[in-house]
PDB file of N, CA and C in Angstrom:
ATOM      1  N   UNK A   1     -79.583-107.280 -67.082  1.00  0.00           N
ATOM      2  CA  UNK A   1     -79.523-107.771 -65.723  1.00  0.00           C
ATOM      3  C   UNK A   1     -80.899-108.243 -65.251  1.00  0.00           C
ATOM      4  N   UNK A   2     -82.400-107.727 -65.602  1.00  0.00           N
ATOM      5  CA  UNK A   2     -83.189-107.878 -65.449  1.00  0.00           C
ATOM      6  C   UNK A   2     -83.541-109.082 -65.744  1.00  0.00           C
ATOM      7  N   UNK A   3     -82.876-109.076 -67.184  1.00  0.00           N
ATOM      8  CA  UNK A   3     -83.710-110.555 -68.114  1.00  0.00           C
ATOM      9  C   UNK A   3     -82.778-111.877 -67.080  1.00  0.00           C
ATOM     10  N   UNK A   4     -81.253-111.599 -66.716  1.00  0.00           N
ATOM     11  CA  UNK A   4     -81.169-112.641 -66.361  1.00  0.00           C
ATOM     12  C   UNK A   4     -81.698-112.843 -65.007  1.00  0.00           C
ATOM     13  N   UNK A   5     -82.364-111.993 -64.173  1.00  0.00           N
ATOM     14  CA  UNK A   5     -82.510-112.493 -63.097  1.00  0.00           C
ATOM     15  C   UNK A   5     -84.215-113.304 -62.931  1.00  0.00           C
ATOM     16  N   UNK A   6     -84.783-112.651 -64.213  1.00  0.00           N
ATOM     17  CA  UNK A   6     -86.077-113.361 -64.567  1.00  0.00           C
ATOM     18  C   UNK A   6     -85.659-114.692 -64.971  1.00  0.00           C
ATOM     19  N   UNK A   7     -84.573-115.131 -64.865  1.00  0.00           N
ATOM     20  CA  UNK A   7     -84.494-116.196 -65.814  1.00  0.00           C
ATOM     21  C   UNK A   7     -83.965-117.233 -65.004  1.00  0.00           C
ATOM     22  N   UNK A   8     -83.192-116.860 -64.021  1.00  0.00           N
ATOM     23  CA  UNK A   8     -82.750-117.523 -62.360  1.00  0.00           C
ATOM     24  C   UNK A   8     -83.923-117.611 -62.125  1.00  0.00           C
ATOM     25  N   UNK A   9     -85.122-116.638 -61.626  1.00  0.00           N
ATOM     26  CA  UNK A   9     -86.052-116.916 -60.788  1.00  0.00           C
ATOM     27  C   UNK A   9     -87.134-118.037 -61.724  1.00  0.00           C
ATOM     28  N   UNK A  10     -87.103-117.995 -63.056  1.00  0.00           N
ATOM     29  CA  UNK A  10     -88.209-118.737 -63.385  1.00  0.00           C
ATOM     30  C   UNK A  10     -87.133-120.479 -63.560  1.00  0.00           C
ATOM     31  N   UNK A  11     -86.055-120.600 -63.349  1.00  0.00           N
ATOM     32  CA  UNK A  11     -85.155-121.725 -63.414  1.00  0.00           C
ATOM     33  C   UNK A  11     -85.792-122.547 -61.849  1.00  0.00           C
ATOM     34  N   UNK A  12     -85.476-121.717 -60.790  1.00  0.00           N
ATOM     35  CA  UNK A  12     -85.757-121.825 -59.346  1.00  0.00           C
ATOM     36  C   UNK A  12     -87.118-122.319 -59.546  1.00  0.00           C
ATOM     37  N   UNK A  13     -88.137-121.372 -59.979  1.00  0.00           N
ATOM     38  CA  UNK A  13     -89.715-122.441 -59.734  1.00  0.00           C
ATOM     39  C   UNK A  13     -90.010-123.359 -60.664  1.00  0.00           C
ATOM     40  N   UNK A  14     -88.709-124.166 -61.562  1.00  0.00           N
ATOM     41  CA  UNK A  14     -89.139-125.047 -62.246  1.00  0.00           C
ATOM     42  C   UNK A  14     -88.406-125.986 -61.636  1.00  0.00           C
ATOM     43  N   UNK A  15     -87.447-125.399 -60.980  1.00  0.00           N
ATOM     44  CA  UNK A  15     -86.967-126.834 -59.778  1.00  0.00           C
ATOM     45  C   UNK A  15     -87.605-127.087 -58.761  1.00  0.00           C
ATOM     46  N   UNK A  16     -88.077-126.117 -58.032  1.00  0.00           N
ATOM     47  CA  UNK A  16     -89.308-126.328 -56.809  1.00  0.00           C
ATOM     48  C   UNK A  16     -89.796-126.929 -57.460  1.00  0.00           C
ATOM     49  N   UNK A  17     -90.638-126.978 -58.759  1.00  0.00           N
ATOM     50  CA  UNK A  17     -91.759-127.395 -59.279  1.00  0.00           C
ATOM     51  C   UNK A  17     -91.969-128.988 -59.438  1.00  0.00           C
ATOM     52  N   UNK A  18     -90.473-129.449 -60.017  1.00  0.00           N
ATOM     53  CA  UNK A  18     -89.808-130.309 -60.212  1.00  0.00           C
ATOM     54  C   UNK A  18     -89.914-131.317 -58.976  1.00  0.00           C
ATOM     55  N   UNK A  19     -89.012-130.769 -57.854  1.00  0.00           N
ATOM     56  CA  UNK A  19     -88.505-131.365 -56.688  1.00  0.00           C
ATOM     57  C   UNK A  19     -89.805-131.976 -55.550  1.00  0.00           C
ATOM     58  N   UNK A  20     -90.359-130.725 -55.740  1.00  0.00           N
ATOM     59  CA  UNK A  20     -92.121-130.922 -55.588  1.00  0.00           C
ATOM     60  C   UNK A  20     -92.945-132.356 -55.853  1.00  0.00           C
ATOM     61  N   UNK A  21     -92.491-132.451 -57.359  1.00  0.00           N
ATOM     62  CA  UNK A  21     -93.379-133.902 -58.036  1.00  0.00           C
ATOM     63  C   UNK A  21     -92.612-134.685 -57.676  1.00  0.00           C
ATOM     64  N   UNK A  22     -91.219-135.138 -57.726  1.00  0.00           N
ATOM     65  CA  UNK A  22     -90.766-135.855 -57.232  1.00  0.00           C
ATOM     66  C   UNK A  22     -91.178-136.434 -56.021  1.00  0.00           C
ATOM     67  N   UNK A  23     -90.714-135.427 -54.734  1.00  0.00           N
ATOM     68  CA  UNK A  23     -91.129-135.875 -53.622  1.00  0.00           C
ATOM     69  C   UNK A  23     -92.639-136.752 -53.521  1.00  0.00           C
ATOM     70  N   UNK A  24     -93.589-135.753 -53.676  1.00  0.00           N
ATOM     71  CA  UNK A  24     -95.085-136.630 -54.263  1.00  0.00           C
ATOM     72  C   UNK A  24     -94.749-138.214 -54.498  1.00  0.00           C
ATOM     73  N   UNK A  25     -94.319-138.023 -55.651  1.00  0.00           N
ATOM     74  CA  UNK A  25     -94.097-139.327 -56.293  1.00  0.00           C
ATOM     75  C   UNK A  25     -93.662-140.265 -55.329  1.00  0.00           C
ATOM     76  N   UNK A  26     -92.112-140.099 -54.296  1.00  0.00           N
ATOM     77  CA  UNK A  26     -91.802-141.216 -53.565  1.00  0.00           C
ATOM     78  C   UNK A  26     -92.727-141.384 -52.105  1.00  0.00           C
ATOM     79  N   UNK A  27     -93.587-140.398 -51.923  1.00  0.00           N
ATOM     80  CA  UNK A  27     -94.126-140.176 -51.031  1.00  0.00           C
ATOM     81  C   UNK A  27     -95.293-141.044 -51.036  1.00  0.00           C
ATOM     82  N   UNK A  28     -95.600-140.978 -52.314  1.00  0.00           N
ATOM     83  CA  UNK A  28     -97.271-141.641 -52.930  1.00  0.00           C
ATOM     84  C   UNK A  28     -96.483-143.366 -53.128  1.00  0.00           C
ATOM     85  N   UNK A  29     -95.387-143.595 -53.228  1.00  0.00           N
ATOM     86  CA  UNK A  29     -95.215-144.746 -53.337  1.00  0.00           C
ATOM     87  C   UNK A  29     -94.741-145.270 -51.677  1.00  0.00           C
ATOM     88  N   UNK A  30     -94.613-144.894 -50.707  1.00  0.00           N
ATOM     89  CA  UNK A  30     -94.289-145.419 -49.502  1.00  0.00           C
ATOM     90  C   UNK A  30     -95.612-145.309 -48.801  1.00  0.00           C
ATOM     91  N   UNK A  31     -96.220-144.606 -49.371  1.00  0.00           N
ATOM     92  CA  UNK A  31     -98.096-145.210 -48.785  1.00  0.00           C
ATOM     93  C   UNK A  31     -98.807-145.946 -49.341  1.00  0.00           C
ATOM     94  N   UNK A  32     -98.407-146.419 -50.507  1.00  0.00           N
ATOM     95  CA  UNK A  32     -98.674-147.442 -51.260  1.00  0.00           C
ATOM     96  C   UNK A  32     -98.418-148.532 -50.371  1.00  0.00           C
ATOM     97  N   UNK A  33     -97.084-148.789 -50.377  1.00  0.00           N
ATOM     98  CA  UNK A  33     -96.370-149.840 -49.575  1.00  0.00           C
ATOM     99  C   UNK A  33     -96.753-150.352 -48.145  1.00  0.00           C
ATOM    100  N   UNK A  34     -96.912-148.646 -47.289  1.00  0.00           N
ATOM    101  CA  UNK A  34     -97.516-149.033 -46.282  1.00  0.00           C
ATOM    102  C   UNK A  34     -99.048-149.246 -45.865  1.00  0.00           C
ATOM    103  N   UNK A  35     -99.762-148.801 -47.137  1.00  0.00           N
ATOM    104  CA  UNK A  35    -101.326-149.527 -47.140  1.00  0.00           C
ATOM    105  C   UNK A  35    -101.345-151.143 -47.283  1.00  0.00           C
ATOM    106  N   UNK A  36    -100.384-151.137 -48.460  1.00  0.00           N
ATOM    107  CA  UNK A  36    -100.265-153.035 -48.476  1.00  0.00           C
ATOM    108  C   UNK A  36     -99.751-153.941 -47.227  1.00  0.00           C
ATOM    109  N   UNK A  37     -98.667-153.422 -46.253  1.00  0.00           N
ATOM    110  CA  UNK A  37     -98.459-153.789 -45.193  1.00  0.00           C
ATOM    111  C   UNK A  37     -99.243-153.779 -44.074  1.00  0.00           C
ATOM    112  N   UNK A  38    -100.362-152.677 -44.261  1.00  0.00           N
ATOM    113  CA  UNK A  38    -101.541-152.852 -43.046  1.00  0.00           C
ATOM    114  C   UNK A  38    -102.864-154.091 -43.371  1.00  0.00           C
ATOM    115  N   UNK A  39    -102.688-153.766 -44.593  1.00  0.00           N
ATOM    116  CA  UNK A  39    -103.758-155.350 -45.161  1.00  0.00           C
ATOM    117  C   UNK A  39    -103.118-156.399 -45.503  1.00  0.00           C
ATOM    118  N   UNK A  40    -102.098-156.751 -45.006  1.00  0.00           N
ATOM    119  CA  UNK A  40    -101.382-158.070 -44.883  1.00  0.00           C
ATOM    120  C   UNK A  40    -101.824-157.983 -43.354  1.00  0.00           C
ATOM    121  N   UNK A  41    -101.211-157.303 -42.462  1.00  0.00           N
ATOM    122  CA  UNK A  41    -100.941-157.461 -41.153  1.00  0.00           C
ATOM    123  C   UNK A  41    -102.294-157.856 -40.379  1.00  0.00           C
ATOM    124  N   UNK A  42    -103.699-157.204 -41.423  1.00  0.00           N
ATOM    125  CA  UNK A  42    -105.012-156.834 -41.043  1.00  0.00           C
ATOM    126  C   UNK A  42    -105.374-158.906 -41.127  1.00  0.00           C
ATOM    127  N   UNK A  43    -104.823-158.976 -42.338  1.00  0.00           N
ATOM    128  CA  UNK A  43    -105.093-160.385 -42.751  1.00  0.00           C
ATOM    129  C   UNK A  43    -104.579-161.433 -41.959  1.00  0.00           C
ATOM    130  N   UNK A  44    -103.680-161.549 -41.351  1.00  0.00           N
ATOM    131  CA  UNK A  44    -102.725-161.974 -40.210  1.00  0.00           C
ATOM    132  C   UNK A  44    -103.517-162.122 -39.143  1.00  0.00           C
ATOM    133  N   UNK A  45    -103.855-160.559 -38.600  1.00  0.00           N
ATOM    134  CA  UNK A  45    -104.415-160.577 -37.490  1.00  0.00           C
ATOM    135  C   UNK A  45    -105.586-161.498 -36.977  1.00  0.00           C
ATOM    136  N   UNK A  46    -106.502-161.731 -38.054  1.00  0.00           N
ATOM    137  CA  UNK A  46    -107.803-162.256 -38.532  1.00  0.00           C
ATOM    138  C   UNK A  46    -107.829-163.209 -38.265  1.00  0.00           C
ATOM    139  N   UNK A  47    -106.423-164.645 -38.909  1.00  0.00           N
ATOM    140  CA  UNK A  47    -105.957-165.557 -38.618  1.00  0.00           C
ATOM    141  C   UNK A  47    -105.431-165.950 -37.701  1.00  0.00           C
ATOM    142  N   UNK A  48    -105.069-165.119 -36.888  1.00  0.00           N
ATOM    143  CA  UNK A  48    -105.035-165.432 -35.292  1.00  0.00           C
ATOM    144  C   UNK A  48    -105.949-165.509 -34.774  1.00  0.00           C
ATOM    145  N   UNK A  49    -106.706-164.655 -34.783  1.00  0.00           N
ATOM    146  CA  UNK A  49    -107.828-164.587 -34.158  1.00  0.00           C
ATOM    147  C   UNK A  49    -108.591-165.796 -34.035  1.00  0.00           C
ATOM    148  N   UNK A  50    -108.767-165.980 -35.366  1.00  0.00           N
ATOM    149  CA  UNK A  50    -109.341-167.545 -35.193  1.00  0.00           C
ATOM    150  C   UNK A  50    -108.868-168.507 -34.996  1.00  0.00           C
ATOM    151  N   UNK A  51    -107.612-168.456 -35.256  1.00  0.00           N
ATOM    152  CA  UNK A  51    -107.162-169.757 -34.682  1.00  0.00           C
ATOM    153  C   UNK A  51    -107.237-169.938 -32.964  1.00  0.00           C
ATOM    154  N   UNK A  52    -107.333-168.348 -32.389  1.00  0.00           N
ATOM    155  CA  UNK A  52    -107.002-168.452 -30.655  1.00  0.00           C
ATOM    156  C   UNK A  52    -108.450-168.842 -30.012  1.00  0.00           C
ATOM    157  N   UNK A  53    -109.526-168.615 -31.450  1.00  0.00           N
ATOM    158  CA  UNK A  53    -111.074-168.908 -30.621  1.00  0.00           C
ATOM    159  C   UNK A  53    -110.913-170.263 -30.971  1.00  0.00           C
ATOM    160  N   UNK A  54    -110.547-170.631 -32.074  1.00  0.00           N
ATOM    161  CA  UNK A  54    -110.284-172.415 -32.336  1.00  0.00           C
ATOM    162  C   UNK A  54    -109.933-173.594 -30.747  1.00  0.00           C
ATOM    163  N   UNK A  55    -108.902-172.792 -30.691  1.00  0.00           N
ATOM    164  CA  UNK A  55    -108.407-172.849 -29.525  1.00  0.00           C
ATOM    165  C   UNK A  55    -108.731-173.220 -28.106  1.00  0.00           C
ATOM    166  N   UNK A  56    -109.336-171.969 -27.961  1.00  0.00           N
ATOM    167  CA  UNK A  56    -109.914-171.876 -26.580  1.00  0.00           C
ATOM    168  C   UNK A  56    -111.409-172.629 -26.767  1.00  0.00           C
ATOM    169  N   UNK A  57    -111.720-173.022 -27.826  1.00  0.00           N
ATOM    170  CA  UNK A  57    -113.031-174.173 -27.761  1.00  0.00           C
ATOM    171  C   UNK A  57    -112.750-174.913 -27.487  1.00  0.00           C
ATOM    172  N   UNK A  58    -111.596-175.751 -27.640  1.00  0.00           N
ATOM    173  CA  UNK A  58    -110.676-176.755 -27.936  1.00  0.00           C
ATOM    174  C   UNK A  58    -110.671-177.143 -26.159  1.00  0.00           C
ATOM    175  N   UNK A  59    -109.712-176.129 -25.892  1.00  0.00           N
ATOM    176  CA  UNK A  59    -109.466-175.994 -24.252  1.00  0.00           C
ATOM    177  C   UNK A  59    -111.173-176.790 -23.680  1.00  0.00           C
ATOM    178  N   UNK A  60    -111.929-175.868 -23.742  1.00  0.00           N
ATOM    179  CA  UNK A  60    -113.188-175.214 -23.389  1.00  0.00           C
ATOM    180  C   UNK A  60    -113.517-176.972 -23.282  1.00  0.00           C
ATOM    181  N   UNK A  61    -113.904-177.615 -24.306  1.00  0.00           N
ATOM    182  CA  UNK A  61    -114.013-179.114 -24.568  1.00  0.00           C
ATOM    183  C   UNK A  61    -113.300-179.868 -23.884  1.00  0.00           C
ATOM    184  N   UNK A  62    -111.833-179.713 -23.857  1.00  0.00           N
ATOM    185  CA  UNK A  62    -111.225-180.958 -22.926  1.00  0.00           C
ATOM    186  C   UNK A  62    -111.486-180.839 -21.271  1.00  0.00           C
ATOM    187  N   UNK A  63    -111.618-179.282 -20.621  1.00  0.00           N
ATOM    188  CA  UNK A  63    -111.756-178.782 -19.143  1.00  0.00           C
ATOM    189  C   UNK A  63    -113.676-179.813 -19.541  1.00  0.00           C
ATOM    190  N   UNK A  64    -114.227-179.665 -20.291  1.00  0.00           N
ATOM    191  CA  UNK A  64    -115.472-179.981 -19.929  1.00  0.00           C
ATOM    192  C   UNK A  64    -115.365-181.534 -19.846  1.00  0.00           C
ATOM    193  N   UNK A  65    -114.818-182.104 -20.554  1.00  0.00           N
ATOM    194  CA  UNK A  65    -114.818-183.789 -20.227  1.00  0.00           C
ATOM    195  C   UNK A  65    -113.878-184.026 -19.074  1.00  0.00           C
ATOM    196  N   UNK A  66    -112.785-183.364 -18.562  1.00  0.00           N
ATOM    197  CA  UNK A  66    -112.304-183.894 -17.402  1.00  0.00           C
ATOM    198  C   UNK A  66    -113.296-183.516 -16.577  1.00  0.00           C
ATOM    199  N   UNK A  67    -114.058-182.489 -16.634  1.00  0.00           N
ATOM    200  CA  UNK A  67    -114.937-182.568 -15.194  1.00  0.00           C
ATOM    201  C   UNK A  67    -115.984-183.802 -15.434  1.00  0.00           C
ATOM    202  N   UNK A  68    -116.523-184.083 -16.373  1.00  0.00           N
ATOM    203  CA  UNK A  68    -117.668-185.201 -16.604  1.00  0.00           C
ATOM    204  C   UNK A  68    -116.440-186.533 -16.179  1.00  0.00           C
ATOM    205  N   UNK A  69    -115.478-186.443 -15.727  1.00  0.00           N
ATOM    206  CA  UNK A  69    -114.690-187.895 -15.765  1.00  0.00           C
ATOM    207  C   UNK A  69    -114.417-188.082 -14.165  1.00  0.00           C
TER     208      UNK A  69
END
């Protein structure tokens, strides 16, 4: 009775053990994913950015020749 219950309990911490790496594993891959989605978004952002200072020079230039007109 002994041996089998040593043998349940060491079954049990090789599934924790198991279930454990697993999790890790999908865990380590959805921060993967969501690191790549913040340096896309980072990259995005960047490109707005400049395009909105592009922009507002743009503006900045035409308000300055209607007043010279």
């Amino acid at each position: 009775m002994a041996r089998q219950t040593g043998t349940y309990i060491v079954t049990l911490l090789i599934g924790l053990a198991g279930g454990a790496g697993i999790g890790f594993l999908v865990t380590q891959q959805k921060v993967s994913t969501a690191n790549a989605t913040i340096e896309q978004l980072k990259t995005q952002q960047t490109q707005i950015e400049t395009d909105f200072n592009t922009a507002n020079e743009k503006l900045s230039r035409m308000e300055a020749d209607l007043t010279k007109s």
